[in-house]
C-alpha atoms as a PDB file:
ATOM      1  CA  UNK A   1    -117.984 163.262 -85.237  1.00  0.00           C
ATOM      2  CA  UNK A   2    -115.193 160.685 -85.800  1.00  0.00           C
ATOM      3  CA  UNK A   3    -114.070 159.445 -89.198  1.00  0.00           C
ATOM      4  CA  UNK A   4    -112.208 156.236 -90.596  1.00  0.00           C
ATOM      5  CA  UNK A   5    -109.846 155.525 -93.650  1.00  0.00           C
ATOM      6  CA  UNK A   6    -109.372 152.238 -95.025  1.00  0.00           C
ATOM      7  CA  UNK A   7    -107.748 151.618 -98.826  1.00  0.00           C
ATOM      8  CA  UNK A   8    -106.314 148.895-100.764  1.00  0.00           C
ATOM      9  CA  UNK A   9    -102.771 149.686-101.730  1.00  0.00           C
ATOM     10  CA  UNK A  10    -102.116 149.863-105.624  1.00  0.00           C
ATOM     11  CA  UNK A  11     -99.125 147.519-105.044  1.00  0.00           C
ATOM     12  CA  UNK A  12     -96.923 145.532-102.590  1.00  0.00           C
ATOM     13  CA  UNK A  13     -94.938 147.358-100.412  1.00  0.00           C
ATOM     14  CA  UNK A  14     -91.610 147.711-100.624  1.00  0.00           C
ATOM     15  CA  UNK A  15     -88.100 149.245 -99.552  1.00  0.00           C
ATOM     16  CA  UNK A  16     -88.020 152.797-100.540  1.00  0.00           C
ATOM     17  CA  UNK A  17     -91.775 153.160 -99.993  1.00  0.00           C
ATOM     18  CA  UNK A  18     -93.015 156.490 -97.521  1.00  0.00           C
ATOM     19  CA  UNK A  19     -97.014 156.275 -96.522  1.00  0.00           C
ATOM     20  CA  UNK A  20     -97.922 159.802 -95.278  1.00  0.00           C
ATOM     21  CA  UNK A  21    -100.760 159.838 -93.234  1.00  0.00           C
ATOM     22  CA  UNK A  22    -102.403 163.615 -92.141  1.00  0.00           C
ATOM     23  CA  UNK A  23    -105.409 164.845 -90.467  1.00  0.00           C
ATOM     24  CA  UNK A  24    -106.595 166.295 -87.014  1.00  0.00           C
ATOM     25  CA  UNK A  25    -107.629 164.345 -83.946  1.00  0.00           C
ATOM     26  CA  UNK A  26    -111.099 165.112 -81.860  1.00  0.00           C
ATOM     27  CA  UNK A  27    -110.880 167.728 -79.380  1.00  0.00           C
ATOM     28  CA  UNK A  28    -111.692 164.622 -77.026  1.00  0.00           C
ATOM     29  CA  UNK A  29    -109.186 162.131 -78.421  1.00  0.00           C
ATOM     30  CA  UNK A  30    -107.794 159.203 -76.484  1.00  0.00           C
ATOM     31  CA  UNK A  31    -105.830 157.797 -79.300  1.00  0.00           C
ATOM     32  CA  UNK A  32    -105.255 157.684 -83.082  1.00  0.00           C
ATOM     33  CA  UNK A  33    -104.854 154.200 -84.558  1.00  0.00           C
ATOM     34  CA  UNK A  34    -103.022 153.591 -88.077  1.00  0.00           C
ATOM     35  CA  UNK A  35    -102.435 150.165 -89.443  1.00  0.00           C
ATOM     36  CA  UNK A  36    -100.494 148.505 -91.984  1.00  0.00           C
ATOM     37  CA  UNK A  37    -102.148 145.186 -92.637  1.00  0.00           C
ATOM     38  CA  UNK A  38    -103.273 142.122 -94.786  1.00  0.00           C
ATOM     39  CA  UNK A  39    -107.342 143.215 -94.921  1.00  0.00           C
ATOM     40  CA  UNK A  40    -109.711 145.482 -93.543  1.00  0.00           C
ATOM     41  CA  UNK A  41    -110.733 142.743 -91.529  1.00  0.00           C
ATOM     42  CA  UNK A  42    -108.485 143.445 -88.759  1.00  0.00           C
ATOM     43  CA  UNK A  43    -106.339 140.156 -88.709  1.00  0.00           C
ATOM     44  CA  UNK A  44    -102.762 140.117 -89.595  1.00  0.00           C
ATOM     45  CA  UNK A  45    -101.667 143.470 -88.997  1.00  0.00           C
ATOM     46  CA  UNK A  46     -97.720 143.535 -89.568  1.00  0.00           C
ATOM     47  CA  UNK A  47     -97.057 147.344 -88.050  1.00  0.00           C
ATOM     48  CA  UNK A  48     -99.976 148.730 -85.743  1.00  0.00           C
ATOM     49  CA  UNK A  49     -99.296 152.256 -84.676  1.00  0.00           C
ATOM     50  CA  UNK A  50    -101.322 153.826 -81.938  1.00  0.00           C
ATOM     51  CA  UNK A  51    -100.855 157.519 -80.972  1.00  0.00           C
ATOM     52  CA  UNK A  52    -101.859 156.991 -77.471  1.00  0.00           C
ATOM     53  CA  UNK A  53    -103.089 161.119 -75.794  1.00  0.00           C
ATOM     54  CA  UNK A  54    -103.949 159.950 -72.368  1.00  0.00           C
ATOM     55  CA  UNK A  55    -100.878 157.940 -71.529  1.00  0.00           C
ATOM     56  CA  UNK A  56     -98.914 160.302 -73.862  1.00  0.00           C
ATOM     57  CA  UNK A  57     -97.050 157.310 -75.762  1.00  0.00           C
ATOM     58  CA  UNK A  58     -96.804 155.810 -79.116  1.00  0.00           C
ATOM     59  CA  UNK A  59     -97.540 152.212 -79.223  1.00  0.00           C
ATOM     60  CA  UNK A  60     -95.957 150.476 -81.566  1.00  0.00           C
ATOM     61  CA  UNK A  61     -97.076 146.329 -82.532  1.00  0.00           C
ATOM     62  CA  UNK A  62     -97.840 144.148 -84.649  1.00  0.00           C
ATOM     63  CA  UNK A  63    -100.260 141.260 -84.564  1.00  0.00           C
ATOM     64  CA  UNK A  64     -99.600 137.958 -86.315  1.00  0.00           C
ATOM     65  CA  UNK A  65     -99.864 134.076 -85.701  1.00  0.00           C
ATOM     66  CA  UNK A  66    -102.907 131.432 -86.171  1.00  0.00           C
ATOM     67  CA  UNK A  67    -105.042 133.356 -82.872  1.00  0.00           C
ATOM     68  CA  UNK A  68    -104.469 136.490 -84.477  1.00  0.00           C
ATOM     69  CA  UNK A  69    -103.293 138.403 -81.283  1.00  0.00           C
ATOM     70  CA  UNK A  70    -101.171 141.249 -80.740  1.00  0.00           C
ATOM     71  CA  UNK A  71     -97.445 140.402 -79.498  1.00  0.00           C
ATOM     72  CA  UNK A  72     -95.091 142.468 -77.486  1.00  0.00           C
ATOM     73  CA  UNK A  73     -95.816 146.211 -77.446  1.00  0.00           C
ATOM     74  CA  UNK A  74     -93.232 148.593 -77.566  1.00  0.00           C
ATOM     75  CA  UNK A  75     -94.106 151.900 -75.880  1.00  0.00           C
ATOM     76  CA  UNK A  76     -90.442 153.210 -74.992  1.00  0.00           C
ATOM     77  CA  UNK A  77     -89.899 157.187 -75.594  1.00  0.00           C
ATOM     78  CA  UNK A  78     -88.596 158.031 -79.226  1.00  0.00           C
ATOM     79  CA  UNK A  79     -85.325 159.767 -80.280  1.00  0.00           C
ATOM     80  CA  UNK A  80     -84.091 161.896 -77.397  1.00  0.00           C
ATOM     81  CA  UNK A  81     -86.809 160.626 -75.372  1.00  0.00           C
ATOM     82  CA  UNK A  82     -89.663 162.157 -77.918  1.00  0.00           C
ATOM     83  CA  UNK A  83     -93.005 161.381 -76.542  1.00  0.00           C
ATOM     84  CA  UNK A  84     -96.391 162.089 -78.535  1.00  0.00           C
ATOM     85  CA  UNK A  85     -96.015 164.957 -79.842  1.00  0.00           C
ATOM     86  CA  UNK A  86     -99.454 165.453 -80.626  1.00  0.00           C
ATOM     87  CA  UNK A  87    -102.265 167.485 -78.619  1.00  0.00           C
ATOM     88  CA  UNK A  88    -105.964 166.535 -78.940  1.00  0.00           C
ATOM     89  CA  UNK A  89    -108.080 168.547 -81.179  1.00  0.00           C
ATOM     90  CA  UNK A  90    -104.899 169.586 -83.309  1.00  0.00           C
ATOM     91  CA  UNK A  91    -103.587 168.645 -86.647  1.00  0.00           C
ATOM     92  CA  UNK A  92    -101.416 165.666 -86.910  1.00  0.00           C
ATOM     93  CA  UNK A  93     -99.218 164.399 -89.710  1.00  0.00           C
ATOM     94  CA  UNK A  94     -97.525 160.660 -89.306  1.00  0.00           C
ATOM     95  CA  UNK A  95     -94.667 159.292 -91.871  1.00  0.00           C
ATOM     96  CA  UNK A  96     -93.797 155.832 -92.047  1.00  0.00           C
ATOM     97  CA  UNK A  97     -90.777 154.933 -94.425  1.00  0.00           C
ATOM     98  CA  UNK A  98     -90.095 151.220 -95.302  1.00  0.00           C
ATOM     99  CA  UNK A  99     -86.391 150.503 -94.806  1.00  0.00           C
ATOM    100  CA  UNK A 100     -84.460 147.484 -95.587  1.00  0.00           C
ATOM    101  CA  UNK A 101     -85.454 145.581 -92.208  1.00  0.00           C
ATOM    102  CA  UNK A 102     -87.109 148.152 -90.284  1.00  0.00           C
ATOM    103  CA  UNK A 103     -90.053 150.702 -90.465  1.00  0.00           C
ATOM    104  CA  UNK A 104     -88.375 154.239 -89.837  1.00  0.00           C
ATOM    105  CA  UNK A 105     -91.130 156.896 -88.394  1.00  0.00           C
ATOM    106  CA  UNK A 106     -91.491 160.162 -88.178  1.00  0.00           C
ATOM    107  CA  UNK A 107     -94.313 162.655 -86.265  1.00  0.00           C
ATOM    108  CA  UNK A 108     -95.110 166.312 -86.356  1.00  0.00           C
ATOM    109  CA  UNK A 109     -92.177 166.441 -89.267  1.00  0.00           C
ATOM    110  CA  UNK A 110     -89.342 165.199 -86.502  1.00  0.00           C
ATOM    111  CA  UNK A 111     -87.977 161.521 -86.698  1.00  0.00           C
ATOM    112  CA  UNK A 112     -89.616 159.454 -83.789  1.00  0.00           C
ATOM    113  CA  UNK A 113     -88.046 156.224 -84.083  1.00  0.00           C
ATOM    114  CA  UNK A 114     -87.918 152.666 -85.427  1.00  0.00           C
ATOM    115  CA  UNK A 115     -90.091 149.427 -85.667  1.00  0.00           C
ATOM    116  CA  UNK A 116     -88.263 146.434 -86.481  1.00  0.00           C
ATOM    117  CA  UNK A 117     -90.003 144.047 -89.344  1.00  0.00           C
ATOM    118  CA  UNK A 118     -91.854 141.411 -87.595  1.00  0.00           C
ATOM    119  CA  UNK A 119     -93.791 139.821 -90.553  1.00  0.00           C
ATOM    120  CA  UNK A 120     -93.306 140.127 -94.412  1.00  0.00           C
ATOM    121  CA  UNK A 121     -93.742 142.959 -96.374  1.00  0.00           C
ATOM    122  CA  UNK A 122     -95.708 140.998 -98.772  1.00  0.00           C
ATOM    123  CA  UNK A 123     -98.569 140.587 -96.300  1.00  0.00           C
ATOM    124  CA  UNK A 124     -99.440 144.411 -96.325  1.00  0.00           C
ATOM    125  CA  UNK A 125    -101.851 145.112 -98.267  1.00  0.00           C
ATOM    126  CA  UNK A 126    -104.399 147.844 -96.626  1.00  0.00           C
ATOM    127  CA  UNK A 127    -103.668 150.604 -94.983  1.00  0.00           C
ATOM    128  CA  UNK A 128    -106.034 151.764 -92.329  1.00  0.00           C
ATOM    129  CA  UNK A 129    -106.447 155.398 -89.909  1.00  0.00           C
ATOM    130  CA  UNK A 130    -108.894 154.680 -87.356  1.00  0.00           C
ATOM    131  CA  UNK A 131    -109.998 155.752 -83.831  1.00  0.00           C
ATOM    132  CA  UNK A 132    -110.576 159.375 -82.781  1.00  0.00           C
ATOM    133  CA  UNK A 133    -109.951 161.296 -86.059  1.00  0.00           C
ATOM    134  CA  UNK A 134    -111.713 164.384 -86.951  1.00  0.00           C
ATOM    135  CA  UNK A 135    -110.997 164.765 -90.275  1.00  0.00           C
ATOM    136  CA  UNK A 136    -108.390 162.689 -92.627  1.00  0.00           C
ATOM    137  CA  UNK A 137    -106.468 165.346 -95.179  1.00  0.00           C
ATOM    138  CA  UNK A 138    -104.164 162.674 -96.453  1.00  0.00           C
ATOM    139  CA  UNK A 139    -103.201 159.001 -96.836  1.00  0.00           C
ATOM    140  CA  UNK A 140    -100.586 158.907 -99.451  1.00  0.00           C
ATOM    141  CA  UNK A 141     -98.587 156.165-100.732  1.00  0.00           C
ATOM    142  CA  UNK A 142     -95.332 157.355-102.584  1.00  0.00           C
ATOM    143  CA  UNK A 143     -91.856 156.171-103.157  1.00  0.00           C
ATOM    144  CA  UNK A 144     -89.065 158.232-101.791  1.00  0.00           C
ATOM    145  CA  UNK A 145     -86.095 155.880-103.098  1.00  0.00           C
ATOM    146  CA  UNK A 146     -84.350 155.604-105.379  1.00  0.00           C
ATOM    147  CA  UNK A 147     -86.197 158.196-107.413  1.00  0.00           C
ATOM    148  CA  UNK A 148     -89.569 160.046-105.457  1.00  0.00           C
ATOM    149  CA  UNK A 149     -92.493 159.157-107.134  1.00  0.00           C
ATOM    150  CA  UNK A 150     -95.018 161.054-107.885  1.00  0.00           C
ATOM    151  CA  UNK A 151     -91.951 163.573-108.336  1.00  0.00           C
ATOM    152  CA  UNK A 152     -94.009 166.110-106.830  1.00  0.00           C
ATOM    153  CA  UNK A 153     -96.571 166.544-104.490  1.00  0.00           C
ATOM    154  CA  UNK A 154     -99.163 169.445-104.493  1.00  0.00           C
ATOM    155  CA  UNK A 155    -101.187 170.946-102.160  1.00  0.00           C
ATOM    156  CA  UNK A 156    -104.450 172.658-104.293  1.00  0.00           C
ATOM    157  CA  UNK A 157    -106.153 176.040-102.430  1.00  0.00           C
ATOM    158  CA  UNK A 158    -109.047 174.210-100.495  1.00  0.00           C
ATOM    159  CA  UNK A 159    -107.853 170.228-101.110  1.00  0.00           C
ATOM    160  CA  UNK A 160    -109.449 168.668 -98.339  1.00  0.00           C
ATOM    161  CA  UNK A 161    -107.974 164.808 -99.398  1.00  0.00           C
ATOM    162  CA  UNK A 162    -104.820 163.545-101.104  1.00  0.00           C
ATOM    163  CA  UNK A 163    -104.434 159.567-101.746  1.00  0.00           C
ATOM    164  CA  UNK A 164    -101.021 159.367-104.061  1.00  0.00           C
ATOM    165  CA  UNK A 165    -100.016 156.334-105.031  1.00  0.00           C
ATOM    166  CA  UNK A 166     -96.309 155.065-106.085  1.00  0.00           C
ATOM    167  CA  UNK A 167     -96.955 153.787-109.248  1.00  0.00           C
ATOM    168  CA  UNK A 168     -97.983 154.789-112.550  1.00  0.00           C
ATOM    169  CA  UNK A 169    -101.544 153.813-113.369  1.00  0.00           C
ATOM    170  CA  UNK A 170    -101.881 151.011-115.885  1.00  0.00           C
ATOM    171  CA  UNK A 171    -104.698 150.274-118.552  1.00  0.00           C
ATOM    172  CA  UNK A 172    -107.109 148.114-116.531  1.00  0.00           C
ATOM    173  CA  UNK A 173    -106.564 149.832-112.813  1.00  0.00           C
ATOM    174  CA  UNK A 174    -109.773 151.119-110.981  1.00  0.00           C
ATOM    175  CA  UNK A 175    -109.679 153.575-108.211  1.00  0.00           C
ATOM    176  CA  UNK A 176    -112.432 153.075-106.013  1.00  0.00           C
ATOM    177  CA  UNK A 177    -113.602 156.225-103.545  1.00  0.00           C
ATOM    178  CA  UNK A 178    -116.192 155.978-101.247  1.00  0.00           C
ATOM    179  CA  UNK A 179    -116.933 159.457 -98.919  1.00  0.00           C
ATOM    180  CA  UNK A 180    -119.770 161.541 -98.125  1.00  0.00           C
ATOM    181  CA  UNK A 181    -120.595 165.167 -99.103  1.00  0.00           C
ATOM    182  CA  UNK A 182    -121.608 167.069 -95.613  1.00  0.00           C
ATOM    183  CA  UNK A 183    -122.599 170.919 -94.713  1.00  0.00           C
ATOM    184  CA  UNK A 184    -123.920 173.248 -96.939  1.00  0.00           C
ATOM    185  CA  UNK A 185    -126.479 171.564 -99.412  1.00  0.00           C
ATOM    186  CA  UNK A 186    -126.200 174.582-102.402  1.00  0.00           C
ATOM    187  CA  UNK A 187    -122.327 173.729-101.992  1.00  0.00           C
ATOM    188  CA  UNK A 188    -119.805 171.197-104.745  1.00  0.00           C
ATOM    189  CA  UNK A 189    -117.194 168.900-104.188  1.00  0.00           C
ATOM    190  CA  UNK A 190    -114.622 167.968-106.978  1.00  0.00           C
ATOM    191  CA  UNK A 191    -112.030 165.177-107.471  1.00  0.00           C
ATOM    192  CA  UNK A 192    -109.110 165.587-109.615  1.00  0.00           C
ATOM    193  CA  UNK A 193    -106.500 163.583-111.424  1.00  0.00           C
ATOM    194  CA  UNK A 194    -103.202 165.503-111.572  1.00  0.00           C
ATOM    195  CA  UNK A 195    -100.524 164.807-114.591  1.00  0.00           C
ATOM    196  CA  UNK A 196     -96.910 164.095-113.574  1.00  0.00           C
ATOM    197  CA  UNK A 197     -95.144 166.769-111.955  1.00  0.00           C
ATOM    198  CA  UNK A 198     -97.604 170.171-113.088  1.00  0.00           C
ATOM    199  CA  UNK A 199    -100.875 171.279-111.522  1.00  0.00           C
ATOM    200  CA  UNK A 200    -102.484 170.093-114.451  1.00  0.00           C
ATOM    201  CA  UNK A 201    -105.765 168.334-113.993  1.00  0.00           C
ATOM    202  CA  UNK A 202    -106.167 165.505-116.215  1.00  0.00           C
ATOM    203  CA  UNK A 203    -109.911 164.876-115.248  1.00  0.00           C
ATOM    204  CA  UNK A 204    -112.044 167.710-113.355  1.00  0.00           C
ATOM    205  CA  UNK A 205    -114.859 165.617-111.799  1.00  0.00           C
ATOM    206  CA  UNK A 206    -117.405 168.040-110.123  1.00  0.00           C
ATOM    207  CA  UNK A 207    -119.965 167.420-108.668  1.00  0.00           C
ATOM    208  CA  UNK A 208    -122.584 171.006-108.079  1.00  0.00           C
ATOM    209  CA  UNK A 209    -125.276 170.034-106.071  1.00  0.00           C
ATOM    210  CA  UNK A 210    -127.569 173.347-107.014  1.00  0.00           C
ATOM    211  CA  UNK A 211    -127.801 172.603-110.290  1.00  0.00           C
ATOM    212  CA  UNK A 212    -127.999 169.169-109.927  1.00  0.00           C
ATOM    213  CA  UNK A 213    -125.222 168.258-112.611  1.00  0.00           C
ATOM    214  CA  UNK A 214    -121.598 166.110-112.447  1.00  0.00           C
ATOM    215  CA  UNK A 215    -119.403 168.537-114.854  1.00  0.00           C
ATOM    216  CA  UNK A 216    -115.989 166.574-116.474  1.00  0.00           C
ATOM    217  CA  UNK A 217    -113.501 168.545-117.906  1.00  0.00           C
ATOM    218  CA  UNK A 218    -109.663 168.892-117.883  1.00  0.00           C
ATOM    219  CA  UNK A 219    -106.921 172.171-118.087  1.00  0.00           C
ATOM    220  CA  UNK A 220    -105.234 172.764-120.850  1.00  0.00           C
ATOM    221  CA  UNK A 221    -102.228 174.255-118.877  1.00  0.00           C
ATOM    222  CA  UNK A 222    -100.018 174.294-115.943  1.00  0.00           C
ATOM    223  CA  UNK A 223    -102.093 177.547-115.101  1.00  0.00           C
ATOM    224  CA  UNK A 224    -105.490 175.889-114.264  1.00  0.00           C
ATOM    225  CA  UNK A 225    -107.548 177.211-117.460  1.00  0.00           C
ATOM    226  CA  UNK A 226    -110.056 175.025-118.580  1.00  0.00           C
ATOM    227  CA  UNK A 227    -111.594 174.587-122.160  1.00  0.00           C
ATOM    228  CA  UNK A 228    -115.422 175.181-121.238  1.00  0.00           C
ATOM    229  CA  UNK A 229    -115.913 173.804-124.718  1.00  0.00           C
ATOM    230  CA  UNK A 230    -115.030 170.547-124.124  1.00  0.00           C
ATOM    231  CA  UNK A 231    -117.220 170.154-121.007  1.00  0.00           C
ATOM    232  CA  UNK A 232    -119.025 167.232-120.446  1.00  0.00           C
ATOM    233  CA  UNK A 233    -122.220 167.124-118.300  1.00  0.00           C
ATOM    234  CA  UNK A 234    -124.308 164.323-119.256  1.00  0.00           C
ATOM    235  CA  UNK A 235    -125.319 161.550-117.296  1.00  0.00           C
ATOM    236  CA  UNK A 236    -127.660 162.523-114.430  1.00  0.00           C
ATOM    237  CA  UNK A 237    -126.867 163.401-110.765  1.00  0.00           C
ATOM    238  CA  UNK A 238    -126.733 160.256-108.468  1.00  0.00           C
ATOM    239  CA  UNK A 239    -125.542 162.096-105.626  1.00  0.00           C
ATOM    240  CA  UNK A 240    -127.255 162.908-102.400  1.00  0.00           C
ATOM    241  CA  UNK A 241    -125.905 165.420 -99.690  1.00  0.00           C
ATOM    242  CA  UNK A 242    -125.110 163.629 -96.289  1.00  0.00           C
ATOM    243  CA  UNK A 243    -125.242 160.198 -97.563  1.00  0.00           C
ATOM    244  CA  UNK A 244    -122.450 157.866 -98.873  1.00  0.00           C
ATOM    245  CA  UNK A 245    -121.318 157.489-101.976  1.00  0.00           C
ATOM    246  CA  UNK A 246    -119.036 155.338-104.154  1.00  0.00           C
ATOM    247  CA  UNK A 247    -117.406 156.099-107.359  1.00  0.00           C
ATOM    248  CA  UNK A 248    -115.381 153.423-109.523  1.00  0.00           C
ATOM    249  CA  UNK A 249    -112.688 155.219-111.891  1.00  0.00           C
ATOM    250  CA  UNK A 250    -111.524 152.572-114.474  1.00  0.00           C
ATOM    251  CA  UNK A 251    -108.310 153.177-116.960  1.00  0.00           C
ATOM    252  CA  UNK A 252    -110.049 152.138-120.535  1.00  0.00           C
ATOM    253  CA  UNK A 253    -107.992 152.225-123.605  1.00  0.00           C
ATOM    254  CA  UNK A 254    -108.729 155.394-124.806  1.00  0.00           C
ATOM    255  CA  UNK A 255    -110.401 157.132-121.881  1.00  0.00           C
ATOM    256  CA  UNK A 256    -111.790 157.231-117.945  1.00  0.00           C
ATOM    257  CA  UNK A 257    -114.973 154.464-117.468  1.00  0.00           C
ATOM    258  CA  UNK A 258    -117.076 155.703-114.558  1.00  0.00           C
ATOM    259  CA  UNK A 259    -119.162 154.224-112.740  1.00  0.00           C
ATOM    260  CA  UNK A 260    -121.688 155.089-109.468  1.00  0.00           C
ATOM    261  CA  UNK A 261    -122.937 153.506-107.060  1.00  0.00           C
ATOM    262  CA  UNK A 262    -122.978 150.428-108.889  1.00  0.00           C
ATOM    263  CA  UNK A 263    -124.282 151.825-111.648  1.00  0.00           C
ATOM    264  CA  UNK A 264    -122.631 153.097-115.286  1.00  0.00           C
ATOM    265  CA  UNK A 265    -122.319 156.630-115.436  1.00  0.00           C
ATOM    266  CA  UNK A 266    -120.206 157.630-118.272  1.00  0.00           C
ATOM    267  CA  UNK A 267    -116.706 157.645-120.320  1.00  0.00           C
ATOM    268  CA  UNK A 268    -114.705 160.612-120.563  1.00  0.00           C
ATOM    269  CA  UNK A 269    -111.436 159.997-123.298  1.00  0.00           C
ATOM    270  CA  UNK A 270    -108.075 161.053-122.065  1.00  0.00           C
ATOM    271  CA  UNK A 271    -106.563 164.262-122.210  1.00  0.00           C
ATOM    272  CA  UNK A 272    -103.200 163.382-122.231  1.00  0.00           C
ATOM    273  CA  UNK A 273    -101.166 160.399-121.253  1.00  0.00           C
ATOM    274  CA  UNK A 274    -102.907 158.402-119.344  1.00  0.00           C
ATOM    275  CA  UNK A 275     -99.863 156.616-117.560  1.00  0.00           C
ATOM    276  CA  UNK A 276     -98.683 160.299-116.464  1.00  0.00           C
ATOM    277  CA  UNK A 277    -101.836 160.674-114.366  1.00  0.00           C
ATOM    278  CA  UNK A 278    -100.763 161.049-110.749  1.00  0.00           C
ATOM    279  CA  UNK A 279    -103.065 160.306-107.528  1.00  0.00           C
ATOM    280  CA  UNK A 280    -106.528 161.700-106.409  1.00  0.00           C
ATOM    281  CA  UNK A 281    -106.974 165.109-104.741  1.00  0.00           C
ATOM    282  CA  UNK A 282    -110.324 166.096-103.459  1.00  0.00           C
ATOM    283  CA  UNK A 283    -111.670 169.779-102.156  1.00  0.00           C
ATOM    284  CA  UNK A 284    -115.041 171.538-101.175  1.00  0.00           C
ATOM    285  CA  UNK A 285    -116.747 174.708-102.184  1.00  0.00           C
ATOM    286  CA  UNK A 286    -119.469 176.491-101.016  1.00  0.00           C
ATOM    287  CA  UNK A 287    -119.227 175.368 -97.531  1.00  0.00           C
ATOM    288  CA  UNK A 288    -119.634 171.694 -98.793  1.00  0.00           C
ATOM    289  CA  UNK A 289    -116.704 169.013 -96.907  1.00  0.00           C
ATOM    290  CA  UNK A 290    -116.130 165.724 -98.384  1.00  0.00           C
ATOM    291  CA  UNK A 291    -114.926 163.188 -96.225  1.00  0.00           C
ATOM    292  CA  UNK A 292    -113.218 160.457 -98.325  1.00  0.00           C
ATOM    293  CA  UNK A 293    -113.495 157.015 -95.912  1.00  0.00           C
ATOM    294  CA  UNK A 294    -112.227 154.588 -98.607  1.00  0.00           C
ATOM    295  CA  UNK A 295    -109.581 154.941-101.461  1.00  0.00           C
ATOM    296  CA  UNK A 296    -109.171 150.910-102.812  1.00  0.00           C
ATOM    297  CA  UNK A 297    -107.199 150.112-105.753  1.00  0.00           C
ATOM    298  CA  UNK A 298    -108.005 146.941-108.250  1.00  0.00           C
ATOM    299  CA  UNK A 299    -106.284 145.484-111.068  1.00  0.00           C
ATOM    300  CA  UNK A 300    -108.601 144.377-114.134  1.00  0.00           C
ATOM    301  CA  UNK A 301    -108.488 143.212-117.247  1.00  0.00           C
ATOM    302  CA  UNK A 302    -107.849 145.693-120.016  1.00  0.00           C
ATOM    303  CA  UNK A 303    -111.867 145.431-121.005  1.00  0.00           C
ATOM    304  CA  UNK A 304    -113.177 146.945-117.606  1.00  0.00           C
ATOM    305  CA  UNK A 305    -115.814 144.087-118.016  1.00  0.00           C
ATOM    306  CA  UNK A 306    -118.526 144.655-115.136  1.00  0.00           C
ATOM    307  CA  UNK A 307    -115.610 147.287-113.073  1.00  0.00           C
ATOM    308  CA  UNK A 308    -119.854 149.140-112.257  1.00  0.00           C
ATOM    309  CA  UNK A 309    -119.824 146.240-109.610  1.00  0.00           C
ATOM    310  CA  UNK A 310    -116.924 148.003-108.183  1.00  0.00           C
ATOM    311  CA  UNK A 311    -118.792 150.799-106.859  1.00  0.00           C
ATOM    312  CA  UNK A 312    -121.778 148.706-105.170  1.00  0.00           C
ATOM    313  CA  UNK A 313    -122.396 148.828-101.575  1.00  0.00           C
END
């Protein structure tokens, strides 16, 4: 069964920036589709890129203007006449760096080729993976240059999703994540928030469907031990295996605000510094898969005032 992504970006994009975009294709694929654009609306899309299986190309285009059509493709072979490298049913992993006047990109960890800007930077503002995707491992958002941010990237045993973001979080920011929890129904998913440049989880959210509890706790250490006697694991369970949900995570003043599905669910105070907190990473236990379809990132005030209306459908 396919999948989509589509996120709001934490912040304009700009020179320096690196989106990298993982996951693996259908074992029927025609194409893979991944969009830099103004909405999730499909209008202005400043850099379309379309990993094309049948015609073995990569199309790369843009669509702009008041009819909101797409303008001249370009479909000629990459550096040293690289074609899609990419087989059907496989893993794929894309990299698009923002230069100075040109999108630099690179496939299956080899430098494809370039896409001059057409449109303004300023008009991106969603990032979309679309089309005959499998499974999405990872839509990240970092900044390479002039110093990487975050300054390192980790791959947890079992992380199924990574959304990174180039930015340190701010008091007011809500991350948004909307996915489904599919396959076994006695398994548990869990989403993290890592600190700086450690393993370190800053918030443990976990989600145990067998017991019917959402368990929030944090490590003390870079070696993944948690204090069980700070565990939190009030609240209820609003979750339901094989249909969607949506959780908001707001950055209070003294701790996480969470919210469900529209709903309130609970606070959980910081362990730490809040503005060393690093993007989301996501895994499955127990034969349980999460499929993360959303990642969107708002600004509000420093109150959080209504951020529960975040999470509605």
């Amino acid at each position: 069964m396919a999948t989509t992504f589509s996120g709001q970006l934490a912040c304009p994009v700009e020179f320096g920036q690196i989106f990298v975009i993982s996951g693996k294709s259908l074992c029927t694929a025609d194409r893979i589709n991944v969009n830099l654009a103004a909405d999730k609306f499909h209008g202005i899309i400043p850099f379309h890129l379309s990993i094309r299986f049948g015609e073995h190309v990569v199309v790369r285009n843009n669509k702009t203007g008041p009819n909101f059509i797409y303008e001249q493709e370009e479909r000629s072979p990459g550096f040293n006449g690289m074609m899609n490298p990419f087989v059907p049913g496989e893993e794929f992993k894309i990299y698009i760096f923002v230069g100075t006047d040109r999108f630099h990109i690179g496939l299956d960890n080899q430098a494809f080729g370039e896409f001059m800007f057409r449109a303004p930077l300023s008009q991106i503002s969603v990032i979309q993976v679309y089309e005959d995707v499998e499974f999405i491992y990872q839509v990240d958002h970092r900044r390479a240059y002039p110093s990487p941010y975050p300054p390192l990237q980790f791959h947890l045993p079992g992380m199924t999703f990574s959304n990174d973001l180039p930015i340190p979080y701010r008091i007011g920011h809500v991350v948004v994540v909307k996915g489904i929890a599919q396959g076994n129904a006695q398994g548990q998913f869990t989403i993290r928030f890592l600190v700086g440049h450690t393993e370190k989880q800053a918030l443990h959210f976990n989600v145990r469907f067998p017991a019917g509890v959402v368990v929030r706790n944090h490590t003390v250490n870079n070696n993944a031990e948690f204090n069980y006697d700070e565990e939190e694991r009030h609240g209820g369970f609003p979750f339901q295996i094989h249909r969607t949900f949506k959780i908001a995570f707001g950055f209070g003043h003294v701790g996480f605000r969470i919210a469900v599905n529209g709903k309130f669910f609970c606070d959980y105070s910081y362990k730490g510094q809040w503005n060393t907190f690093t993007g989301i990473k996501c895994s499955g236990k127990d034969g349980m898969t999460v499929h993360i379809t959303e990642v969107d990132h708002h600004t509000r005030d420093s109150s959080l005032c209504n951020f529960e209306e975040l999470s509605s459908f």
